[in-house]
Protein backbone atom coordinates (compact mmCIF):
# COMPACT_ATOMS: atom_id res chain seq x y z
CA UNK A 1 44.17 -70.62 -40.23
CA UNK A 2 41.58 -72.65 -38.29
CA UNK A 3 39.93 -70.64 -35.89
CA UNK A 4 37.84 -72.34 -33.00
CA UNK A 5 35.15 -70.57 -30.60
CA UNK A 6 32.64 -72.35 -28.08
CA UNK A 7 31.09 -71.06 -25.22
CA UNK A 8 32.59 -73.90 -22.18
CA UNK A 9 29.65 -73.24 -19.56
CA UNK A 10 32.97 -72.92 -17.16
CA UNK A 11 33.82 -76.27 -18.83
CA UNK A 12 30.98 -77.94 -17.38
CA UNK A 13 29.96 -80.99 -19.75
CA UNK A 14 25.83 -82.29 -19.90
CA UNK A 15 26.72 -85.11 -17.25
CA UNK A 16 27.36 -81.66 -14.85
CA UNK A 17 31.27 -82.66 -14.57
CA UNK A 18 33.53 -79.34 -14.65
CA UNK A 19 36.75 -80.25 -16.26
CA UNK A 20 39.12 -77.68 -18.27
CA UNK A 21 40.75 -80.64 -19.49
CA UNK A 22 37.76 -82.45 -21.51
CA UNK A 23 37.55 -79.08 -22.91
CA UNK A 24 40.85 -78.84 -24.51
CA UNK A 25 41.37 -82.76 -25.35
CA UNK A 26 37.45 -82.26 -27.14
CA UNK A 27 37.99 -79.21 -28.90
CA UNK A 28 41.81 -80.42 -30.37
CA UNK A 29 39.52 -83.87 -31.22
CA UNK A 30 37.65 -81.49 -33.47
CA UNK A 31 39.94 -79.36 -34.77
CA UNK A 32 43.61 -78.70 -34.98
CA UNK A 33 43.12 -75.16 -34.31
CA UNK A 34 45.32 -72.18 -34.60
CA UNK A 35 43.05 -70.04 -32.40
CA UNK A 36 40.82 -71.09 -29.92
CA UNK A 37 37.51 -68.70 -28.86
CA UNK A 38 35.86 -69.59 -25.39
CA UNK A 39 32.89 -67.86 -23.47
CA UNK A 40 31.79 -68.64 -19.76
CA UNK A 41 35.32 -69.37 -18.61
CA UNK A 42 35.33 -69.18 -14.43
CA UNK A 43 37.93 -68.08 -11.66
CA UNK A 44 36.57 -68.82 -8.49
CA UNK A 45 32.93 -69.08 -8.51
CA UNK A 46 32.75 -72.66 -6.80
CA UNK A 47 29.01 -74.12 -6.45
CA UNK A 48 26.46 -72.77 -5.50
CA UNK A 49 27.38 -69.91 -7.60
CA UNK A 50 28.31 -72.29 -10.74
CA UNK A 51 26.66 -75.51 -10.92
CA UNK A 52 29.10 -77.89 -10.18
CA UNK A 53 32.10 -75.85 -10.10
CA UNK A 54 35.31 -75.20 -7.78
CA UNK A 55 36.84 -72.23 -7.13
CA UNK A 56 40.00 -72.96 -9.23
CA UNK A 57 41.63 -70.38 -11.91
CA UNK A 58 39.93 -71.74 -15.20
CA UNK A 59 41.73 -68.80 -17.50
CA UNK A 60 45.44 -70.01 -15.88
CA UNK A 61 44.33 -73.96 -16.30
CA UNK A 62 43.30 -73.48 -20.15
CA UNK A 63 46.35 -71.46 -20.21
CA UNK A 64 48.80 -74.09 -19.09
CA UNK A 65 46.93 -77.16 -21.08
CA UNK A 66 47.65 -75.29 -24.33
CA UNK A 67 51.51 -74.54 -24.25
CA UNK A 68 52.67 -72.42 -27.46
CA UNK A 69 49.56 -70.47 -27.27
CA UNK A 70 49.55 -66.97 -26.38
CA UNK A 71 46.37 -66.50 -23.70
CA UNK A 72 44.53 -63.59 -24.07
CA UNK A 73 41.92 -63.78 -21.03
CA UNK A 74 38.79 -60.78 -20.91
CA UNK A 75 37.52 -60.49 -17.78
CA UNK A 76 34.03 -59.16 -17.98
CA UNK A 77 32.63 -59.72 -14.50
CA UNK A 78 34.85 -59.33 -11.36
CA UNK A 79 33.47 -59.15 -7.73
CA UNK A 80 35.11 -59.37 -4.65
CA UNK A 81 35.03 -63.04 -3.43
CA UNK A 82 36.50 -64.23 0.00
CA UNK A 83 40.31 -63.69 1.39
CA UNK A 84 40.72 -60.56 -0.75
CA UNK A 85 40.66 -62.71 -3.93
CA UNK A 86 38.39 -61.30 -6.80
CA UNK A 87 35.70 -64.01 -8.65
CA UNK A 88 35.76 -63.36 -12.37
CA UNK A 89 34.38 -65.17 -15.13
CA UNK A 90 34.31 -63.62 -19.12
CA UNK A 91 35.81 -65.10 -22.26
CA UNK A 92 39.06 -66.01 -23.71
CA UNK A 93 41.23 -65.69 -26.70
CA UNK A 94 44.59 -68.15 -27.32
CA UNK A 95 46.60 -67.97 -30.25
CA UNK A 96 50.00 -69.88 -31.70
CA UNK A 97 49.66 -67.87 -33.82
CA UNK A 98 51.86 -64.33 -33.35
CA UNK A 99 49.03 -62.04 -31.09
CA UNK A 100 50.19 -58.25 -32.08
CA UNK A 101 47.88 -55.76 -30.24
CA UNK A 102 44.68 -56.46 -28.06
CA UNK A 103 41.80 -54.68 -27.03
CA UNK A 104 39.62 -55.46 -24.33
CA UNK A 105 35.96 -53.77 -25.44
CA UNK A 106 33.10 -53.77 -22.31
CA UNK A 107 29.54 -53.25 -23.93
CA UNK A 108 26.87 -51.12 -22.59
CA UNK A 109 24.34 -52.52 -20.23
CA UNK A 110 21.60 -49.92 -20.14
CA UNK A 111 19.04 -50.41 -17.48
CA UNK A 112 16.23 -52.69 -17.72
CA UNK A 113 14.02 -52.49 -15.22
CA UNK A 114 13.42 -56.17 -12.69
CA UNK A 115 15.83 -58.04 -15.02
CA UNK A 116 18.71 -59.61 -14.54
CA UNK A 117 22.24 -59.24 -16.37
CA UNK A 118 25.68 -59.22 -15.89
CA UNK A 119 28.54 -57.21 -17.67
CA UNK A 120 29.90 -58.45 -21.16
CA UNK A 121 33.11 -57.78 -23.02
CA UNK A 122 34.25 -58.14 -26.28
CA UNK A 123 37.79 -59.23 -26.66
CA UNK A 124 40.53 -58.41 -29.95
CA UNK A 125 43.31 -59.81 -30.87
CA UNK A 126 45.11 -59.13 -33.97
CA UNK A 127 46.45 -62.28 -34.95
CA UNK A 128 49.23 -63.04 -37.57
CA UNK A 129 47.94 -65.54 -39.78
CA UNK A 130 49.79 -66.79 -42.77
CA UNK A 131 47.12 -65.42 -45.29
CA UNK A 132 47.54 -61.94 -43.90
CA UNK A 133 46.70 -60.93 -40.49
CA UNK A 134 43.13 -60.67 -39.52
CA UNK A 135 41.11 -58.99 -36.14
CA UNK A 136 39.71 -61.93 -34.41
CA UNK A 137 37.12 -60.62 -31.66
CA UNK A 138 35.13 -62.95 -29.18
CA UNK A 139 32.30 -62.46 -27.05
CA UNK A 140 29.15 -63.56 -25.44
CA UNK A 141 26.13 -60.64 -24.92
CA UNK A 142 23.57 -60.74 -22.57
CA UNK A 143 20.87 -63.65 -22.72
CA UNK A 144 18.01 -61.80 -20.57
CA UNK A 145 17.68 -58.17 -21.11
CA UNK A 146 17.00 -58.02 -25.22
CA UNK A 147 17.17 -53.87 -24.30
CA UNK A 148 21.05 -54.52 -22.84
CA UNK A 149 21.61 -57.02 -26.08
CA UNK A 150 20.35 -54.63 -28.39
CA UNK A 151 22.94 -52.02 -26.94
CA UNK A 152 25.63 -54.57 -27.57
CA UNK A 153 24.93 -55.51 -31.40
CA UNK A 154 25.18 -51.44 -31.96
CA UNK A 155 28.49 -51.79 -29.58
CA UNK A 156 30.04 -54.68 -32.24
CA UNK A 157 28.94 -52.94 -35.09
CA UNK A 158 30.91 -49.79 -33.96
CA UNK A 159 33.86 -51.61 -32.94
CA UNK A 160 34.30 -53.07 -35.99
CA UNK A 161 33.53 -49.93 -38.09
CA UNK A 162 35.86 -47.78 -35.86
CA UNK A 163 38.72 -50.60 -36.67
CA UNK A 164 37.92 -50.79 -40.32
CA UNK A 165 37.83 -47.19 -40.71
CA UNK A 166 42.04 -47.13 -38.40
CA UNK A 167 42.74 -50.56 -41.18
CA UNK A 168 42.03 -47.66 -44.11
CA UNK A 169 44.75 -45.40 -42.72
CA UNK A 170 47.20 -48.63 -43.46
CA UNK A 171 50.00 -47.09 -41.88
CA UNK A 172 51.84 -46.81 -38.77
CA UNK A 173 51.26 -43.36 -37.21
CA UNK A 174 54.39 -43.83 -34.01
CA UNK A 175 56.79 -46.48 -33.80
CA UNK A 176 58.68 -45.37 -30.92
CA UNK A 177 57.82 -48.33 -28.55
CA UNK A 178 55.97 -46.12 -26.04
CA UNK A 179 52.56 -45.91 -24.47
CA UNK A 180 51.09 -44.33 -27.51
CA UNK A 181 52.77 -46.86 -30.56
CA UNK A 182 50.27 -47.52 -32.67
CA UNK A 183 49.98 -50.42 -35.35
CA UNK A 184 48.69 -51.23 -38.72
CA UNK A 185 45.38 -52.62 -38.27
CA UNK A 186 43.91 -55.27 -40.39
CA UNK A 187 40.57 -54.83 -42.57
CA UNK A 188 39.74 -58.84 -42.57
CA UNK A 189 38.04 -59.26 -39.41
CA UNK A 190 36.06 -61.76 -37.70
CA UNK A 191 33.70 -61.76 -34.72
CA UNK A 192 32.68 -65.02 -32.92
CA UNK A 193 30.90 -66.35 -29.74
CA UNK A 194 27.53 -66.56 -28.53
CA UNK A 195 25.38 -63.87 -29.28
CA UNK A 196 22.51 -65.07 -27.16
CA UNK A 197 19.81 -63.85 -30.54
CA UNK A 198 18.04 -66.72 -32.83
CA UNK A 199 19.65 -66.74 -36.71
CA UNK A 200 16.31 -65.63 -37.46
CA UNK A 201 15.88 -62.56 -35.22
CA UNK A 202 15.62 -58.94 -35.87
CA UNK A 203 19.24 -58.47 -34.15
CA UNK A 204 20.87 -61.12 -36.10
CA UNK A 205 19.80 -59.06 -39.47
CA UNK A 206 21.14 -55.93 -37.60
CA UNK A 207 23.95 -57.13 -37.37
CA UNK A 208 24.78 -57.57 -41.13
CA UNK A 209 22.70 -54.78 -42.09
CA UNK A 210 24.65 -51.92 -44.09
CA UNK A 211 26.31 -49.14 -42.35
CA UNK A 212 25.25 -45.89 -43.31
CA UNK A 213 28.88 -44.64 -43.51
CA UNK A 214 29.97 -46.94 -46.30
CA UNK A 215 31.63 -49.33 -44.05
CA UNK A 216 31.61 -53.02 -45.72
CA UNK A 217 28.90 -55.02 -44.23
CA UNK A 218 29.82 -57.76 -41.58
CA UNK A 219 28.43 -61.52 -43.16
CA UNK A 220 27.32 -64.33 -41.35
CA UNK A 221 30.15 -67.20 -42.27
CA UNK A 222 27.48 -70.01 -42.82
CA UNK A 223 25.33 -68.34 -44.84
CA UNK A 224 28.23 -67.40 -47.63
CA UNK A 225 29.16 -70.83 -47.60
CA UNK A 226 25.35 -72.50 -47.30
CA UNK A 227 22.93 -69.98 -48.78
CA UNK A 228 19.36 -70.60 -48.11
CA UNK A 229 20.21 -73.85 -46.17
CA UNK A 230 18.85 -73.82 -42.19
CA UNK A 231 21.38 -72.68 -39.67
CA UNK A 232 21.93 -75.29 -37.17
CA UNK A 233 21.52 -75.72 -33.88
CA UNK A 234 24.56 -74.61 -31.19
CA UNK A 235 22.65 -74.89 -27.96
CA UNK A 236 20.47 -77.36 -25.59
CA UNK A 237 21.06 -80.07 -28.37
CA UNK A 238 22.07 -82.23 -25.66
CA UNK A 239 20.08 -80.64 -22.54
CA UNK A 240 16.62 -78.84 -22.09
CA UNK A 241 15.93 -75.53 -20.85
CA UNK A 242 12.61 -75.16 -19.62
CA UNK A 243 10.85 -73.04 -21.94
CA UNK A 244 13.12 -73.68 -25.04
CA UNK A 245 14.10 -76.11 -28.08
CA UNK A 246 17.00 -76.01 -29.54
CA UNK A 247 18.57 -72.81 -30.29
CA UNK A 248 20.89 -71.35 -32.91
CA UNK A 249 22.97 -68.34 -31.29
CA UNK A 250 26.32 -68.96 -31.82
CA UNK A 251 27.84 -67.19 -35.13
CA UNK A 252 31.07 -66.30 -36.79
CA UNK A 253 30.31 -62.73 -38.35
CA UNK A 254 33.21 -61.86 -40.79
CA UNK A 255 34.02 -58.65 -43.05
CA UNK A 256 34.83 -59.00 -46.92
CA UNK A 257 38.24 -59.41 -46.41
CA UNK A 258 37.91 -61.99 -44.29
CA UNK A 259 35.11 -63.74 -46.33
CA UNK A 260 37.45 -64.14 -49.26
CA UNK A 261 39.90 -66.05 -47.59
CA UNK A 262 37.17 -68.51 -46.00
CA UNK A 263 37.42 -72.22 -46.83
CA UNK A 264 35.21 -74.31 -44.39
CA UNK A 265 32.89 -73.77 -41.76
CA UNK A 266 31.88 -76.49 -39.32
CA UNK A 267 30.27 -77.75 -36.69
CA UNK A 268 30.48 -80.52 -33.70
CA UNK A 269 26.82 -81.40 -32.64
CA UNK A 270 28.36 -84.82 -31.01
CA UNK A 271 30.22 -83.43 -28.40
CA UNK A 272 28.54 -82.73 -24.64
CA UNK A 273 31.35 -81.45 -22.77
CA UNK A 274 29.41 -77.92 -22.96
CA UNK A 275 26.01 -77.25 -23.65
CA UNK A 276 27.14 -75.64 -26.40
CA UNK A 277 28.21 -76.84 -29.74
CA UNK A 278 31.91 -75.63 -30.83
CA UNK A 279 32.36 -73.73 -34.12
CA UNK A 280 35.35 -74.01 -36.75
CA UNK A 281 36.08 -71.29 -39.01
CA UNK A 282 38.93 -71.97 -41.75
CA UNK A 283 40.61 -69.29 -43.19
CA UNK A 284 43.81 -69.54 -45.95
């Protein structure tokens, strides 16, 4: 199971071109992926809102370049835009892989005063892998309010526990079809995307700190497979941000049961269809 996440910048490359189809055709160059992760995917926020962009559907165009995927799109903001038709723009899960039940999470934003943020989601999908299936969650927290992204590491560290702790129960509670069905969930998890805190920050050791209710601690992928080797850079490799170098914010986080079945972790510094670097997470 080869499991792909990359935040697109609404599939707008360094040379400011916005094209959902360099997107797919680079991230199938890198990896023949069974599920595909994407952040900062657009519907109808055309420039000046989005650099470069149009006001097309990106969540139906990735959709219908990747046929035999299931698309699993979470909307995390959605305003009213013109002609009664809402702007959106959030991340993305799609999966040829059998997709049994989805969540859609939306993480706190408490107020910070004179700073700017927008809402964030965290999206599940309980995917069927070969090895056993596993809870793959994306998402992408907030980049300016550290207050708001603080919130949201506490938000993934309770979603995850509050799965882990339904995985124990291992059984099917109603299998009757209806509104309230519920399903076995999975322990192996993994949660991917940008995470908008350094390797090296307080937040990123929060979020594979213990839990106090003897919940298995999350892992960062790299670091089972690399310890003490320098986590690499995922962002501005290829483009400056005034006021930053190169940053490393973009993580797989996985439980036990999911680090077990690892077998490679990678990454594509070449490619600058994003100014992000994609991830690939291999699972058996």
């Amino acid at each position: 199971m080869k499991i792909l996440t990359w935040n697109v910048q609404w599939c707008r490359g360094i040379d400011g071109r916005v094209d959902p189809a360099r997107i797919v055709a680079e991230a199938q160059r890198i990896a023949d992926f069974d599920v595909l992760c994407l952040q900062e995917v657009a519907d109808n926020f055309p420039d000046p809102r989005l650099a470069g962009n149009d006001a097309s559907d990106q969540f139906a165009a990735i959709a219908a370049l990747l046929p035999g995927f299931e698309a699993v799109p979470g909307v995390a903001v959605d305003h009213p835009g013109d002609g009664g038709r809402r702007r959106r723009f959030g991340n993305m899960i799609l999966s040829r892989l059998p997709v049994r039940q989805v969540f859609r999470w939306l993480l706190p934003h408490p107020l910070q005063p004179n700073t700017p943020w927008m809402a964030r989601i965290a999206v599940e999908a309980v995917v069927g892998a070969p090895g056993g299936d596993v809870r793959v969650i994306t998402t992408h927290l907030e980049w300016y309010s550290e207050r708001q992204r603080a919130a949201q590491v506490e938000a993934l560290r309770r979603i995850y526990a509050d799965g882990h702790a339904h995985a124990s129960e291992a059984r099917v509670t109603t299998d009757d079809g209806g509104t309230f069905q519920t399903f076995v969930r999975p322990k192996a998890t993994v949660i991917c995307g940008d995470f908008n805190l350094e390797h090296s920050s307080d937040l990123h050791a929060r979020m594979i700190a213990p839990f106090d209710d003897g919940t298995p601690a999350l892992a960062n992928a790299f670091e089972l497979l690399n310890p003490g080797e320098p986590y690499p850079a995922t962002f501005c490799i290829h483009s400056v941000m005034p006021g930053y170098g190169e940053l490393h914010c973009d993580f797989f986080f996985v439980s036990p049961e999911a680090a077990a079945r690892i077998t490679a972790w990678q990454i594509d510094q070449d490619t600058q269809a994003s100014d992000h670097q994609p991830l690939v997470l291999m699972l058996s």
